[in-house]
C-alpha atoms as a PDB file:
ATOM      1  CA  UNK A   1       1.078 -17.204 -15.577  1.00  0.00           C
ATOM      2  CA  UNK A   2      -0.465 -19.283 -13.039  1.00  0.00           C
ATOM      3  CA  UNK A   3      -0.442 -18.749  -9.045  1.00  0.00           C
ATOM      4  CA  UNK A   4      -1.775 -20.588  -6.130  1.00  0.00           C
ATOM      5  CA  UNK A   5      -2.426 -16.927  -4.311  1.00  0.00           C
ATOM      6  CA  UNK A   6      -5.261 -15.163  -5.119  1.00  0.00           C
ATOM      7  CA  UNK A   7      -5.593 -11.148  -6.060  1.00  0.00           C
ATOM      8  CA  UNK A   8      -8.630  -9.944  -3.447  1.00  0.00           C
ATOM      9  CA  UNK A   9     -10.128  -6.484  -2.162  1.00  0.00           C
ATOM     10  CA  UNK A  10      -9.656  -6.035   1.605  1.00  0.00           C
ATOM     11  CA  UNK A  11     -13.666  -6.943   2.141  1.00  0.00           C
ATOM     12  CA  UNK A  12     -13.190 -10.242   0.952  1.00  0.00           C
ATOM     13  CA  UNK A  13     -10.468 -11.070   3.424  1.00  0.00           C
ATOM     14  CA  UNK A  14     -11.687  -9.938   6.541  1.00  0.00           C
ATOM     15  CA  UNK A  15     -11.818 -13.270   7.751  1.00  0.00           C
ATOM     16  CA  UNK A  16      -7.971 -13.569   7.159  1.00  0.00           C
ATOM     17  CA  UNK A  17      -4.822 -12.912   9.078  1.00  0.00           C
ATOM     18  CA  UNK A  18      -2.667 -10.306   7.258  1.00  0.00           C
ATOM     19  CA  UNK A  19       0.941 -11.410   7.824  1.00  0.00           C
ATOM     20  CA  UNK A  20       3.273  -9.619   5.493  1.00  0.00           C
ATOM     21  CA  UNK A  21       3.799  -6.744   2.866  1.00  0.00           C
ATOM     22  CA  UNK A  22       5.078  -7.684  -0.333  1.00  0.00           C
ATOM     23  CA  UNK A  23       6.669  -4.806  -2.462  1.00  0.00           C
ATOM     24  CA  UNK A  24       7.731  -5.573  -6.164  1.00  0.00           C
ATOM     25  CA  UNK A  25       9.618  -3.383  -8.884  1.00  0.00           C
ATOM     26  CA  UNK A  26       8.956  -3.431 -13.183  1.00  0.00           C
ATOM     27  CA  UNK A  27      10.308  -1.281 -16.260  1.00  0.00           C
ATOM     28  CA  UNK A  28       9.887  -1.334 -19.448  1.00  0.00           C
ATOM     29  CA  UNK A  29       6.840  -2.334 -21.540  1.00  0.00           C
ATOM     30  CA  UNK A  30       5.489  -5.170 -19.032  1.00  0.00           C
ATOM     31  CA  UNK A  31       6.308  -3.067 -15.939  1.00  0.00           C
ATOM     32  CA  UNK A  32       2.915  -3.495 -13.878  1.00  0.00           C
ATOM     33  CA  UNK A  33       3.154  -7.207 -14.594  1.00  0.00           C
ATOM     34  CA  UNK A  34       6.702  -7.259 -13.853  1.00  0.00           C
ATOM     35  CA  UNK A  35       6.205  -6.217 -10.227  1.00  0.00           C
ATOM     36  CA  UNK A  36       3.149  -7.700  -9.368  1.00  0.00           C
ATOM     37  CA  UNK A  37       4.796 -11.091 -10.432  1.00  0.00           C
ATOM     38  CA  UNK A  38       7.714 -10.523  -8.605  1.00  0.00           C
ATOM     39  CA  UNK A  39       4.993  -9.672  -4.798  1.00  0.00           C
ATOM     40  CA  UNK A  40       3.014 -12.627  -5.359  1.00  0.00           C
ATOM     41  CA  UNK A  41       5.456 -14.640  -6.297  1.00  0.00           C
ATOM     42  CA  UNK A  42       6.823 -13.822  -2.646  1.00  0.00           C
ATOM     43  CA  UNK A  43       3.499 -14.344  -1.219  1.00  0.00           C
ATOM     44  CA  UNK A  44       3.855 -17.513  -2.983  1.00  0.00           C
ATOM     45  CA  UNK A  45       6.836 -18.286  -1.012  1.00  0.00           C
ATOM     46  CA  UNK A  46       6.083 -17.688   2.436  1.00  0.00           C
ATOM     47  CA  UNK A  47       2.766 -19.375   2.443  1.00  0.00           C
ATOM     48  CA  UNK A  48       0.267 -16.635   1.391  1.00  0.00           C
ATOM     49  CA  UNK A  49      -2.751 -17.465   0.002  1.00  0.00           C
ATOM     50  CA  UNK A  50      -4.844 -14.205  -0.809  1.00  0.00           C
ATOM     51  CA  UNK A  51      -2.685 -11.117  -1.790  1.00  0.00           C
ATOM     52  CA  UNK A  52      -4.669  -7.139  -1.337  1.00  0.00           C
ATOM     53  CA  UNK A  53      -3.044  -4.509  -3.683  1.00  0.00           C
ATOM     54  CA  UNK A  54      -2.309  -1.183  -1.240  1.00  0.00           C
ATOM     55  CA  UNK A  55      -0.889   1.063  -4.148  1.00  0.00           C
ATOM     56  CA  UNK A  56       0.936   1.384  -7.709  1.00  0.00           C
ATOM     57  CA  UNK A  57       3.012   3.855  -8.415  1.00  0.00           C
ATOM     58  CA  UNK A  58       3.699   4.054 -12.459  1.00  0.00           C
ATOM     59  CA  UNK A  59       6.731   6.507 -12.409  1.00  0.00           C
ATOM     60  CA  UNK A  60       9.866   5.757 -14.267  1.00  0.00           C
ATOM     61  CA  UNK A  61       9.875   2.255 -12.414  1.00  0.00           C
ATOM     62  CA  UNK A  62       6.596   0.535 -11.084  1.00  0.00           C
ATOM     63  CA  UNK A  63       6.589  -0.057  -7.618  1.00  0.00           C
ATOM     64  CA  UNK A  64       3.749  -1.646  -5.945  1.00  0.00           C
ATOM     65  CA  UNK A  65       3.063  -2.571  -2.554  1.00  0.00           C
ATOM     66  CA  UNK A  66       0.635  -5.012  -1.260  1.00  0.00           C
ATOM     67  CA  UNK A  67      -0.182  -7.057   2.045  1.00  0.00           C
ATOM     68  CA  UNK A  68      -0.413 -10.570   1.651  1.00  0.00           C
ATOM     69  CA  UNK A  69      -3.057 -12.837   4.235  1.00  0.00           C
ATOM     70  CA  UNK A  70      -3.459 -16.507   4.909  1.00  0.00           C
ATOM     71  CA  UNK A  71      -7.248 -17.636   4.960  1.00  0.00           C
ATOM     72  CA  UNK A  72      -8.129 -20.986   6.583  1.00  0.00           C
ATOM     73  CA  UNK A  73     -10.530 -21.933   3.628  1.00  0.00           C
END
């Protein structure tokens, strides 16, 4: 799947303004994929375009949590 936001380490975006936390939720056989589809897609959607991954929890459901910046390019 394609997206407009790009996955970046916090080093790479210290230019950036951080403006939101995205959290997303996966089971099943895709689960990591599941949830980080479901934060950038909302990063996506409120005009993010670099997205930093803060932590992945792989329980029973996959959780992860990320903050999402907007770089003037």
């Amino acid at each position: 799947m394609y997206y407009r936001i790009n996955e970046a380490y916090d080093f790479e975006v210290t230019h950036c303004d951080s403006f939101a936390m995205a959290r997303g939720k996966g089971t099943g056989e895709f689960a990591l994929r599941e949830a980080k589809n479901q934060a950038m897609t909302y990063g996506e959607e409120i005009g993010g375009t670099h997205i930093v991954w803060l932590h992945v929890d792989e329980g029973e459901e996959t959780k992860v949590v990320a903050v999402i910046y907007k770089c003037k390019q």
